[in-house]
PDB file of N, CA and C in Angstrom:
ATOM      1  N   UNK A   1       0.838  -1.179   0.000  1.00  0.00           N
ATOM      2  CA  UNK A   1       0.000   0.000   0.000  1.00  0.00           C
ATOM      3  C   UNK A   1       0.878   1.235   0.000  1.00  0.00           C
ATOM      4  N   UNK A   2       0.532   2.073  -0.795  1.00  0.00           N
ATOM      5  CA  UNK A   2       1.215   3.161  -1.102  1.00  0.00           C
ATOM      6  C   UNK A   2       0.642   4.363  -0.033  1.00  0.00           C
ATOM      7  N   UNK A   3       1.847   4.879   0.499  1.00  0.00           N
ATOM      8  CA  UNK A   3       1.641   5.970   1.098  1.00  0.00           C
ATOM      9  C   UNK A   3       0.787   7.489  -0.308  1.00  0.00           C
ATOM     10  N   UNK A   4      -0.039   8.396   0.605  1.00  0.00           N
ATOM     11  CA  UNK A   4      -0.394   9.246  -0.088  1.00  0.00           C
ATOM     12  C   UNK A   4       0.066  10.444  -0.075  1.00  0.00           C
ATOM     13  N   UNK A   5       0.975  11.128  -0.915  1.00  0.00           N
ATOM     14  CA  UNK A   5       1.508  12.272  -1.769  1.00  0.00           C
ATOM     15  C   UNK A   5       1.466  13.468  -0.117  1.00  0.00           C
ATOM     16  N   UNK A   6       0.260  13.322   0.015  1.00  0.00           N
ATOM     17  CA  UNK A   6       0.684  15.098   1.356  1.00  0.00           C
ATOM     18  C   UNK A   6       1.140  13.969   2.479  1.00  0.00           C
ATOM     19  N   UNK A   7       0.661  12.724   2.996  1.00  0.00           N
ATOM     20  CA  UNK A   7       1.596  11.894   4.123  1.00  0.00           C
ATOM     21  C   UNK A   7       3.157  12.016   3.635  1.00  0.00           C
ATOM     22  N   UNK A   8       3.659  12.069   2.930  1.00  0.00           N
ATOM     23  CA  UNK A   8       4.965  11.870   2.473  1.00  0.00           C
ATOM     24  C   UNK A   8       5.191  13.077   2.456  1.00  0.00           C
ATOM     25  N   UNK A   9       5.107  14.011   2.165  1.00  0.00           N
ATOM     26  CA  UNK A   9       5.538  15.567   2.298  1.00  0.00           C
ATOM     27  C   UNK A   9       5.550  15.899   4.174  1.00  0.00           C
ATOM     28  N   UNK A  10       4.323  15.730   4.499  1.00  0.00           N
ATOM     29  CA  UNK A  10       4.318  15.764   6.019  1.00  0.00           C
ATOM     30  C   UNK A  10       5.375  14.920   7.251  1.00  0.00           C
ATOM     31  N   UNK A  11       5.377  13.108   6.792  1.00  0.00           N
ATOM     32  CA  UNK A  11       5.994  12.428   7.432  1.00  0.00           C
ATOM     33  C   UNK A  11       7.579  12.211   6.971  1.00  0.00           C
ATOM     34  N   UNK A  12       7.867  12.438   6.070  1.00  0.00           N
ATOM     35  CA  UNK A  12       8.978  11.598   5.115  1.00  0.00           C
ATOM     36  C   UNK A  12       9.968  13.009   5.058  1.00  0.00           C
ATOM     37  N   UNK A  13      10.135  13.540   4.344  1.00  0.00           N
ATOM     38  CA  UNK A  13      10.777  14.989   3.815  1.00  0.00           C
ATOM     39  C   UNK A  13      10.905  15.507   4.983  1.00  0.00           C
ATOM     40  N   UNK A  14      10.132  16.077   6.334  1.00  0.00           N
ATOM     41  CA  UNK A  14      11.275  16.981   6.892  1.00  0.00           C
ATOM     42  C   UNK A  14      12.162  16.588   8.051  1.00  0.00           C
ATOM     43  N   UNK A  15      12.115  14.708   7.510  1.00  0.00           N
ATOM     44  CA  UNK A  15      12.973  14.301   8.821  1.00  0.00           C
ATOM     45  C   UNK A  15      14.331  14.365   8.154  1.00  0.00           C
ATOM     46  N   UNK A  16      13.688  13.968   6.918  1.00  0.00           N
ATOM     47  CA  UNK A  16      15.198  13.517   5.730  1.00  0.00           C
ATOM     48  C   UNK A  16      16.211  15.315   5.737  1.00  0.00           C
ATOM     49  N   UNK A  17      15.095  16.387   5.242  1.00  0.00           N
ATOM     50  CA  UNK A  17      15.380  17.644   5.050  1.00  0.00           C
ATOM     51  C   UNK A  17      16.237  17.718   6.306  1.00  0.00           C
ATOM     52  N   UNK A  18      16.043  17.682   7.906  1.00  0.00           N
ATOM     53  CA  UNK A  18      16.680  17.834   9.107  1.00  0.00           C
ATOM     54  C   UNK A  18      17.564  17.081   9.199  1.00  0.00           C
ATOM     55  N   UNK A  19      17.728  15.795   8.692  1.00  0.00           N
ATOM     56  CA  UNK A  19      18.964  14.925   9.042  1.00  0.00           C
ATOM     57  C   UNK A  19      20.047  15.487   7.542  1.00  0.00           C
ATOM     58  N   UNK A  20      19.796  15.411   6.866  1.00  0.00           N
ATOM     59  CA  UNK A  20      20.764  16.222   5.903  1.00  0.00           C
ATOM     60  C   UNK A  20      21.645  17.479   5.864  1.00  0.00           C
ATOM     61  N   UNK A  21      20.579  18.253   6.666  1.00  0.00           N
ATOM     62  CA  UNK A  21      21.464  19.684   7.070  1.00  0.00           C
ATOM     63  C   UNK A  21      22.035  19.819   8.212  1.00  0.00           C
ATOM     64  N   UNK A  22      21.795  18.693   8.901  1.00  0.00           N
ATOM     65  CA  UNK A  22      22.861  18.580  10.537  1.00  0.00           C
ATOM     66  C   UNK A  22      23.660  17.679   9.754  1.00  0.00           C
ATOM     67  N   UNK A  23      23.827  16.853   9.011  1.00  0.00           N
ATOM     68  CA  UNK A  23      24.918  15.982   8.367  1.00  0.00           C
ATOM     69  C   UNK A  23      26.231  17.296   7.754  1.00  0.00           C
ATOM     70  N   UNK A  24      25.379  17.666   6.671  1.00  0.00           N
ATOM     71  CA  UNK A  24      26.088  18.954   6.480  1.00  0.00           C
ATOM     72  C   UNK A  24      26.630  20.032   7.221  1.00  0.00           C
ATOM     73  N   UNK A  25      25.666  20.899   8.158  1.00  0.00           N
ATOM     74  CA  UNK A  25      26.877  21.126   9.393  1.00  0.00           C
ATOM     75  C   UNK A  25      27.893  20.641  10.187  1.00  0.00           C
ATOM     76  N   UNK A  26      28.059  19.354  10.303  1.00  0.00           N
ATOM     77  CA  UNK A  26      28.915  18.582  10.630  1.00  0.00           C
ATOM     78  C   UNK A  26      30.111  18.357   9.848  1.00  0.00           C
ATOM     79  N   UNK A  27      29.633  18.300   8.988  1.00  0.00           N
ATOM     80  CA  UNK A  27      31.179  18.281   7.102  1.00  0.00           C
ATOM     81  C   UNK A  27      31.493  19.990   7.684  1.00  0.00           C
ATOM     82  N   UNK A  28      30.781  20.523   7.196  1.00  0.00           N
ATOM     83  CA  UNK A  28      31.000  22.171   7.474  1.00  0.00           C
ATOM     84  C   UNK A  28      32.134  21.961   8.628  1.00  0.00           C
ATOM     85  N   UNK A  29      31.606  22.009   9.646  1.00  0.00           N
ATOM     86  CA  UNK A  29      32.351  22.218  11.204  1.00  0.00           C
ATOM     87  C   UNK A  29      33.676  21.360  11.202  1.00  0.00           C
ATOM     88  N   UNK A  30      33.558  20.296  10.682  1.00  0.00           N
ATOM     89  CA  UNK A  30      34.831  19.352  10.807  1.00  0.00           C
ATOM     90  C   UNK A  30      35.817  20.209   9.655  1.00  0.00           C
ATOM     91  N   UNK A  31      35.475  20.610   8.901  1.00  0.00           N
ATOM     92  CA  UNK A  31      36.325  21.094   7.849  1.00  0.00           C
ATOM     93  C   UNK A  31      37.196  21.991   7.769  1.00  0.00           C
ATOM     94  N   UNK A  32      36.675  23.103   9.265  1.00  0.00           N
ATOM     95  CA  UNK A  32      36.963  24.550   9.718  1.00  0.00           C
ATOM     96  C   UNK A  32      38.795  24.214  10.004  1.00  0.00           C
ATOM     97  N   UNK A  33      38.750  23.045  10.389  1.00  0.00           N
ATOM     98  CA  UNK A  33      40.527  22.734  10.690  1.00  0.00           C
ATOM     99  C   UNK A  33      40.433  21.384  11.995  1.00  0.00           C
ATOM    100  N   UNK A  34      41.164  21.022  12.054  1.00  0.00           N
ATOM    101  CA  UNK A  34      41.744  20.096  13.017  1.00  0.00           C
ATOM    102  C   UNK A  34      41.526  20.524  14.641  1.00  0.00           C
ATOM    103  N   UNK A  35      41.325  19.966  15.808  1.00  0.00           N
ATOM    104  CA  UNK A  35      40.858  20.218  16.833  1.00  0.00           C
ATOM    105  C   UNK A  35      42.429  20.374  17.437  1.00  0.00           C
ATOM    106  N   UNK A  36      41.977  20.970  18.607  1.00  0.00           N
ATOM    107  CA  UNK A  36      43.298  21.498  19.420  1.00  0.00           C
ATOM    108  C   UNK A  36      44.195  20.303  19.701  1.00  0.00           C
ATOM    109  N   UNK A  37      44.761  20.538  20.188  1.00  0.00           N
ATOM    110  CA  UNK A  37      45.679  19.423  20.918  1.00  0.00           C
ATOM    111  C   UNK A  37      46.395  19.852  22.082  1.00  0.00           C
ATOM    112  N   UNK A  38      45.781  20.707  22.521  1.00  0.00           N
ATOM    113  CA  UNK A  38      46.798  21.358  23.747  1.00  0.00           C
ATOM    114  C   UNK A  38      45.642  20.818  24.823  1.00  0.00           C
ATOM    115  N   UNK A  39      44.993  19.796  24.835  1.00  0.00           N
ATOM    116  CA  UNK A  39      44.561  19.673  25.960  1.00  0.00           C
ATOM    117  C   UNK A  39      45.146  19.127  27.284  1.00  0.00           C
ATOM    118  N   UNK A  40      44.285  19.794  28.314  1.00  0.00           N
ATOM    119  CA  UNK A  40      45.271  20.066  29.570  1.00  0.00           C
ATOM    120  C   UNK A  40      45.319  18.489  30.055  1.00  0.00           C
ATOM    121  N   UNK A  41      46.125  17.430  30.749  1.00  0.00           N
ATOM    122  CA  UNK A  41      46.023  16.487  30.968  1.00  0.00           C
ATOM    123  C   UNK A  41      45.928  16.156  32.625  1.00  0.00           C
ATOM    124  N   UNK A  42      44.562  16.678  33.161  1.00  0.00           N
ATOM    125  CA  UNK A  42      44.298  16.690  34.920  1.00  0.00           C
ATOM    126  C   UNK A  42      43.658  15.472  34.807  1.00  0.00           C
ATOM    127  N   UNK A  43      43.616  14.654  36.087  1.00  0.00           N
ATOM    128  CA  UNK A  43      42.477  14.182  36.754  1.00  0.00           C
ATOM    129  C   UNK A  43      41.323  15.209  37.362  1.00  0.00           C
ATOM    130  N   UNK A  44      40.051  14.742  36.277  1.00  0.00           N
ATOM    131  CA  UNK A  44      38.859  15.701  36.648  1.00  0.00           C
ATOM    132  C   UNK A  44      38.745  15.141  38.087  1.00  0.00           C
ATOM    133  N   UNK A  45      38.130  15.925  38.897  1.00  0.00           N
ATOM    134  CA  UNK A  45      37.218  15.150  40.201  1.00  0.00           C
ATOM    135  C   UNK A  45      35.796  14.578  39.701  1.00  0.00           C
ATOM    136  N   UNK A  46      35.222  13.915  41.100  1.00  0.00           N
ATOM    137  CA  UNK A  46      33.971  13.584  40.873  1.00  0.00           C
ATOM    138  C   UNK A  46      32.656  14.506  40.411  1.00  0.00           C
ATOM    139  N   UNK A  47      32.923  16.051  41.130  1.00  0.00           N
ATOM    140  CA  UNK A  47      32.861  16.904  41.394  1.00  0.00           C
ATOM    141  C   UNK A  47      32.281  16.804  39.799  1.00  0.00           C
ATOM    142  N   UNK A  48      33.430  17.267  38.900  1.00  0.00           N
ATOM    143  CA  UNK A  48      33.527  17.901  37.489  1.00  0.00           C
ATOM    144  C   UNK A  48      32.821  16.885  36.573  1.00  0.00           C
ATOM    145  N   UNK A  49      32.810  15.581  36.976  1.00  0.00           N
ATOM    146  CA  UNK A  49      32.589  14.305  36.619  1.00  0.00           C
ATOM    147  C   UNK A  49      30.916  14.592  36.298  1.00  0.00           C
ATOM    148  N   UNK A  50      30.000  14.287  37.484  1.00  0.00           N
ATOM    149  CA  UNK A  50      28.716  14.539  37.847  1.00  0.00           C
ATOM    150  C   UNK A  50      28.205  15.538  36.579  1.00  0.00           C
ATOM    151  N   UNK A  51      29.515  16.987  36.928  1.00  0.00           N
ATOM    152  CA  UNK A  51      28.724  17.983  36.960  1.00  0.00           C
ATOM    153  C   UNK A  51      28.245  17.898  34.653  1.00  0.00           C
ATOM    154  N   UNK A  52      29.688  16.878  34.567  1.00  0.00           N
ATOM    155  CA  UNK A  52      29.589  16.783  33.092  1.00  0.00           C
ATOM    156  C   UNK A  52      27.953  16.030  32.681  1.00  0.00           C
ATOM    157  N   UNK A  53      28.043  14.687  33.519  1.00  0.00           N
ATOM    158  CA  UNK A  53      27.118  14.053  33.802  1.00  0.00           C
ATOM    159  C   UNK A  53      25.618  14.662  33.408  1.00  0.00           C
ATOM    160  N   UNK A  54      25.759  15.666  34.355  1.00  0.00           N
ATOM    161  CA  UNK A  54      24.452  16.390  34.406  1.00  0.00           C
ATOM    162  C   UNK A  54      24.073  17.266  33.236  1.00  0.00           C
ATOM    163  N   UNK A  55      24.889  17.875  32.923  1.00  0.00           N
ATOM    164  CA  UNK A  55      24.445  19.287  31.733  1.00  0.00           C
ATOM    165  C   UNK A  55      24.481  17.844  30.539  1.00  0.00           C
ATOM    166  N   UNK A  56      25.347  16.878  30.017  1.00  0.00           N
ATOM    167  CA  UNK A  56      24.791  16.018  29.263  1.00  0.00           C
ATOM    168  C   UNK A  56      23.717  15.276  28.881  1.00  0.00           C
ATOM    169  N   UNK A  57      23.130  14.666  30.119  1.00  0.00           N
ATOM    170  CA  UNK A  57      21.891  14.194  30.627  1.00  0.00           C
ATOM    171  C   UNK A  57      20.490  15.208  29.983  1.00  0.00           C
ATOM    172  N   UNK A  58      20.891  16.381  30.624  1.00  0.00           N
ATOM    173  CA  UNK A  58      19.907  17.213  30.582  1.00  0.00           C
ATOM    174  C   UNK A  58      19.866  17.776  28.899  1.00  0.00           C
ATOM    175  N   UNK A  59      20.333  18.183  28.545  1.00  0.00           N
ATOM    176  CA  UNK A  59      20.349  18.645  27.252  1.00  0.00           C
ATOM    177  C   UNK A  59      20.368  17.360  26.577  1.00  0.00           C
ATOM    178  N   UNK A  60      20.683  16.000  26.368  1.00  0.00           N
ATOM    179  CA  UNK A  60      20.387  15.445  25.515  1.00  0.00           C
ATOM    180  C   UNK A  60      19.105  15.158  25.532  1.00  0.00           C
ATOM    181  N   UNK A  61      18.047  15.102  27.273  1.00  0.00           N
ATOM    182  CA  UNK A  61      16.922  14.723  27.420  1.00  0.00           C
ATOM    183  C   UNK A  61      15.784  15.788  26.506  1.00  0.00           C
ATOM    184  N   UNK A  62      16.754  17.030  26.670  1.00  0.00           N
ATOM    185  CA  UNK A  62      15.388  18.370  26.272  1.00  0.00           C
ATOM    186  C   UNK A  62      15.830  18.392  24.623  1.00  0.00           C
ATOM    187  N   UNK A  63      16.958  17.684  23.774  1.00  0.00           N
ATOM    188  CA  UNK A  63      17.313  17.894  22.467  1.00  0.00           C
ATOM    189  C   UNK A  63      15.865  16.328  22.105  1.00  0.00           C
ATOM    190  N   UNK A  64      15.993  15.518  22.637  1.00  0.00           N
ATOM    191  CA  UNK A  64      15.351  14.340  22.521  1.00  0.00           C
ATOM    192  C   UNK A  64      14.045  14.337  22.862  1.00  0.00           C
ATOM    193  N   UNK A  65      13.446  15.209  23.333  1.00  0.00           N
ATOM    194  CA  UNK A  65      12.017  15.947  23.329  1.00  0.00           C
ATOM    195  C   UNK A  65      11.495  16.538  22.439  1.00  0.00           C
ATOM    196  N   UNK A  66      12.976  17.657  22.161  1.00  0.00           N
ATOM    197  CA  UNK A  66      12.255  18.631  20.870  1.00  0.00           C
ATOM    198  C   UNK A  66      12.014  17.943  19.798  1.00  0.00           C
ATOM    199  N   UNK A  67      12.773  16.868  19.201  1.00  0.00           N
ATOM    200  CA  UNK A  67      12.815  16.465  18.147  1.00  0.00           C
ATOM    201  C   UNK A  67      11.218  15.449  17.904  1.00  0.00           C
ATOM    202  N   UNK A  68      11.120  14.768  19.285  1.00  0.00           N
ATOM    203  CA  UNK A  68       9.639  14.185  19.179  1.00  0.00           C
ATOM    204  C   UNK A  68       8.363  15.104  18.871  1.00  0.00           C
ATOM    205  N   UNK A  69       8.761  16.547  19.510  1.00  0.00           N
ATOM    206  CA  UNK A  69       8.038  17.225  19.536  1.00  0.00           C
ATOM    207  C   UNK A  69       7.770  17.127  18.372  1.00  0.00           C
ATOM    208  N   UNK A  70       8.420  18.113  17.403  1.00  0.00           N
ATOM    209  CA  UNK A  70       8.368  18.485  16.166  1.00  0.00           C
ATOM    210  C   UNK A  70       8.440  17.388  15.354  1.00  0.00           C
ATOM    211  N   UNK A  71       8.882  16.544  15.401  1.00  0.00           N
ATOM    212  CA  UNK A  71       8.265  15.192  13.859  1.00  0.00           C
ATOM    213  C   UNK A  71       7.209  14.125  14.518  1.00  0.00           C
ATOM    214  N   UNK A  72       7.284  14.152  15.788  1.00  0.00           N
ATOM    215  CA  UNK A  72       5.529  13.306  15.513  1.00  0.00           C
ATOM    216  C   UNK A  72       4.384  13.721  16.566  1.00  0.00           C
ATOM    217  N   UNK A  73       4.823  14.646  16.917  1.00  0.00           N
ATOM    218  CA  UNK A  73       3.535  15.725  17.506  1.00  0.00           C
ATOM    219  C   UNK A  73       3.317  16.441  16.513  1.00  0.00           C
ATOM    220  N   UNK A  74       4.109  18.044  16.183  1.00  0.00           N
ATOM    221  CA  UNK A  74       3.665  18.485  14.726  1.00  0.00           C
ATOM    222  C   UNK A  74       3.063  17.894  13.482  1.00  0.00           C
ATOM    223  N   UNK A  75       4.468  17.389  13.422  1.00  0.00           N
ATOM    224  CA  UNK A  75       3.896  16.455  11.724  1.00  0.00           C
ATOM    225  C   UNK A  75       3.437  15.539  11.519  1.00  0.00           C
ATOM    226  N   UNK A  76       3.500  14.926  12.246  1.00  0.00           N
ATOM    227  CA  UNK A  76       3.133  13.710  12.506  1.00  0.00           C
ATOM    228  C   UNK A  76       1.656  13.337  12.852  1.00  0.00           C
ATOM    229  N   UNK A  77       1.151  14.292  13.689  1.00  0.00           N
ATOM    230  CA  UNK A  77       0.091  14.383  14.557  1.00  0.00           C
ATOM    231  C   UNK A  77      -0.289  13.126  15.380  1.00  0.00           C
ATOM    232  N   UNK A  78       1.069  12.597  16.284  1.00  0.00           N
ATOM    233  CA  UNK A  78       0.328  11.497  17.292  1.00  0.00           C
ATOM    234  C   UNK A  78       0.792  12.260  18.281  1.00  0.00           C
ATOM    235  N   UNK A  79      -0.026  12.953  19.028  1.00  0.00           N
ATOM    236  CA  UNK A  79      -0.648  13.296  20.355  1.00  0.00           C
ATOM    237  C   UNK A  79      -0.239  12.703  20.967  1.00  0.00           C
ATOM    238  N   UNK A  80       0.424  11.085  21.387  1.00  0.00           N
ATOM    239  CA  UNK A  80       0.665  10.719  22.409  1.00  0.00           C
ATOM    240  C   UNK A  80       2.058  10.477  22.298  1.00  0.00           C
ATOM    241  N   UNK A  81       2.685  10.976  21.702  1.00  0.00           N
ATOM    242  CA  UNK A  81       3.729  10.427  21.339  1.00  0.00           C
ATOM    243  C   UNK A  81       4.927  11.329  22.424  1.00  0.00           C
ATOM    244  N   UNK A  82       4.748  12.307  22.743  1.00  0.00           N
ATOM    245  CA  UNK A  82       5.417  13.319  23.587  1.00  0.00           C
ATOM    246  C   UNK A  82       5.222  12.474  24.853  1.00  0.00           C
ATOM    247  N   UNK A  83       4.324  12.127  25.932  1.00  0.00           N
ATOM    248  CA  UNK A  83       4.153  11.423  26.431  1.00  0.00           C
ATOM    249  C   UNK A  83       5.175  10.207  26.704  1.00  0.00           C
ATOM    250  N   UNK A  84       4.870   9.536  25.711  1.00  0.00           N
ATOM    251  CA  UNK A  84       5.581   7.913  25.761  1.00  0.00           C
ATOM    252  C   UNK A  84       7.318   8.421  25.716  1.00  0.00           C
ATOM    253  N   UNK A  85       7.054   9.587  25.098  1.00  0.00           N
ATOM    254  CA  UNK A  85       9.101   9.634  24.873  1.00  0.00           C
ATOM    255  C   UNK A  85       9.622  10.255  26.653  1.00  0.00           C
ATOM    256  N   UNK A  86       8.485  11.261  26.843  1.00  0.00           N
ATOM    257  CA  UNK A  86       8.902  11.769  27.885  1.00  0.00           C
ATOM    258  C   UNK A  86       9.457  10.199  28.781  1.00  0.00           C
ATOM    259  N   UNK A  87       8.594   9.418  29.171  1.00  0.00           N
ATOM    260  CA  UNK A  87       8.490   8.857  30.335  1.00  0.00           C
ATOM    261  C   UNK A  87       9.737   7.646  29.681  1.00  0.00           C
ATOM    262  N   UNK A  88       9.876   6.872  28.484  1.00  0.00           N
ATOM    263  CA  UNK A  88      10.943   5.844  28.155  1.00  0.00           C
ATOM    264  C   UNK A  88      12.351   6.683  28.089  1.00  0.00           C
ATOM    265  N   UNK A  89      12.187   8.481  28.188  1.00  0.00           N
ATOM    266  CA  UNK A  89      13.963   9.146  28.381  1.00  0.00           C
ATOM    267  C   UNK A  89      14.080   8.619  29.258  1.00  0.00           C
ATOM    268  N   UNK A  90      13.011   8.885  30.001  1.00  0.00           N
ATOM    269  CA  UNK A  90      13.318   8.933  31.426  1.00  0.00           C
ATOM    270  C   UNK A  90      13.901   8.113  32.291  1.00  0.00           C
ATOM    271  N   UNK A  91      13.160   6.776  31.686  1.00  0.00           N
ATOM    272  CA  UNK A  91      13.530   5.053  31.960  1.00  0.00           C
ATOM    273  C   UNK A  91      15.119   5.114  31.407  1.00  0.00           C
ATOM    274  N   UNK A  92      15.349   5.477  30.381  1.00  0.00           N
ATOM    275  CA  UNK A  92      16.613   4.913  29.529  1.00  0.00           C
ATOM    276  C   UNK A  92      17.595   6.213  30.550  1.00  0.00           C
ATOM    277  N   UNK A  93      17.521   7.114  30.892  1.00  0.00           N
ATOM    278  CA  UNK A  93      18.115   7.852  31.838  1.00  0.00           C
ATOM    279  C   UNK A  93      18.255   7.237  33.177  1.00  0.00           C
ATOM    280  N   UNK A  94      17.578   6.653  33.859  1.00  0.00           N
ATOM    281  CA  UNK A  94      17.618   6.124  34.848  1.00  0.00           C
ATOM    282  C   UNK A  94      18.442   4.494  34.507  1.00  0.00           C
ATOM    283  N   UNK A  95      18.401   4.044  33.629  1.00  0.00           N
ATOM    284  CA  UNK A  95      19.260   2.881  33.309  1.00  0.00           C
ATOM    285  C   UNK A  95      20.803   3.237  33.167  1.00  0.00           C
ATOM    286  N   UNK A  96      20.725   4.104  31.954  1.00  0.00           N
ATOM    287  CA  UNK A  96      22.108   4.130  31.679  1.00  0.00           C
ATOM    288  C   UNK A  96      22.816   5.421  32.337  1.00  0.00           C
ATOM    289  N   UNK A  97      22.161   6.480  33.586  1.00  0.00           N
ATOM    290  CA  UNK A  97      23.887   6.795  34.438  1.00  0.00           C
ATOM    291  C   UNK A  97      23.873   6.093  35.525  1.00  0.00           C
ATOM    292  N   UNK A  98      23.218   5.232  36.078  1.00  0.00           N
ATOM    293  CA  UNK A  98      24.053   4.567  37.056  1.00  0.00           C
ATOM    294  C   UNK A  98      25.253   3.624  36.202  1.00  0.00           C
ATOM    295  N   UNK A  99      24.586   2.750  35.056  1.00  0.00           N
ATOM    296  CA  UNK A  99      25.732   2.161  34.448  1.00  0.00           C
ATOM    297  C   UNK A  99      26.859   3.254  33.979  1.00  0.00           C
ATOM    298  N   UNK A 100      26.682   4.099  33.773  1.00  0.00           N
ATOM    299  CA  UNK A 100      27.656   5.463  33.243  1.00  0.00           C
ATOM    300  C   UNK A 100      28.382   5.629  34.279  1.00  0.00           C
ATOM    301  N   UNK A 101      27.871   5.934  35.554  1.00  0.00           N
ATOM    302  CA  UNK A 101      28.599   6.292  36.782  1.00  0.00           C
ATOM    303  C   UNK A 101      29.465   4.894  36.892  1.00  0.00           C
ATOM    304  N   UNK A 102      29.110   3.597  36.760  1.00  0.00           N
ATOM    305  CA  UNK A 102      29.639   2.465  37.479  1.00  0.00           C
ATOM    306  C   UNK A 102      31.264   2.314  36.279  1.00  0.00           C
ATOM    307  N   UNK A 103      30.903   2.686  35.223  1.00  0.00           N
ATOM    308  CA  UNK A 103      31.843   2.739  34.543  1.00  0.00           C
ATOM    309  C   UNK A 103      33.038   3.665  34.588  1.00  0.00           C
ATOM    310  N   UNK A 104      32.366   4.790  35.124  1.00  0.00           N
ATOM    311  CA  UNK A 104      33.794   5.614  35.613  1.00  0.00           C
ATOM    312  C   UNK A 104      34.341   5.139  36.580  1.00  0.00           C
ATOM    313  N   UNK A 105      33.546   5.010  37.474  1.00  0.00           N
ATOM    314  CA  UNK A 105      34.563   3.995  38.838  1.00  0.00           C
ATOM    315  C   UNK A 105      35.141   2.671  38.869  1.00  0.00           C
ATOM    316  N   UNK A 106      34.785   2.284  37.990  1.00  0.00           N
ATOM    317  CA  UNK A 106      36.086   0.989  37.507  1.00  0.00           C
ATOM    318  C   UNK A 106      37.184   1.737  36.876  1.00  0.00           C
ATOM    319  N   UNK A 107      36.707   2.612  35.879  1.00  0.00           N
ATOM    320  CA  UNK A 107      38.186   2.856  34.997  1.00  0.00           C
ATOM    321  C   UNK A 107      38.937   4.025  35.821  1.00  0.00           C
ATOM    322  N   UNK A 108      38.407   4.496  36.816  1.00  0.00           N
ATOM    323  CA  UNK A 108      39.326   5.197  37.995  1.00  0.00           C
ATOM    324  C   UNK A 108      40.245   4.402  38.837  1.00  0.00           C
ATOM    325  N   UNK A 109      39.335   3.593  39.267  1.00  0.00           N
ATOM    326  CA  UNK A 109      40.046   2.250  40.187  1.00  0.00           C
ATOM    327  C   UNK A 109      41.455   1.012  39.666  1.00  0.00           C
ATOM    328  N   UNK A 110      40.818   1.537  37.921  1.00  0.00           N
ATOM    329  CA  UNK A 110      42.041   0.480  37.865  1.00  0.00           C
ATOM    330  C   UNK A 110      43.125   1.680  36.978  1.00  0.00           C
ATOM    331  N   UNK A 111      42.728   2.960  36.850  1.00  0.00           N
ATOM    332  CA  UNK A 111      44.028   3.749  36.771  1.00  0.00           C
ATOM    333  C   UNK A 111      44.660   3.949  37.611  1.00  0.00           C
ATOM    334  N   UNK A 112      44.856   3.630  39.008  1.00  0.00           N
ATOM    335  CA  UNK A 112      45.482   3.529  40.292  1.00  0.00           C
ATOM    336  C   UNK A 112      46.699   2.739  39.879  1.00  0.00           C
TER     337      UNK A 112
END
């Protein structure tokens, strides 16, 4: 069964249109030159650790919202779909930093 002509303009095209031009900013940005190399070589604390933890967490949770938002609330039009993402970040957040955390403290423990 064939999808119909405005579903495909609505569902199809502006995920493709959005993943193409972040592909392309990415060629763009990588292209600007080679990344530093003067980075400083400390042991972060836990402190700095967390705090990375956290602003990651959080911004990938609210980048991973918007995007539900806008392709299948907007365009999409499933209404429930904001919902179900909210609450499975949430799950998949609660899974993977304790495993995140457990992983830094092995590879601390055995840089000793």
């Amino acid at each position: 069964m064939a999808a119909p002509a405005d579903d495909i303009w609505r569902r199809i095209i502006p995920p493709l249109v959005a993943a193409f031009a972040v592909f392309l900013a990415m060629v763009r940005a990588s292209m600007r030159g080679p990344a530093p190399t003067n980075v400083r070589n400390r042991r972060a604390s836990w402190r700095d650790f967390w705090r990375y933890v956290a602003v990651t967490a959080v911004s990938g949770y609210v980048v991973f919202l918007a995007i539900v938002l806008v392709f299948h609330v907007v365009l999409a039009e499933d209404r429930g779909a904001l919902a179900s993402a909210a609450w499975g970040g949430a799950v998949l957040l609660a899974i993977a930093l304790p495993v995140f955390a457990g992983a830094e403290w092995v590879a601390r423990r055995s840089r000793r």
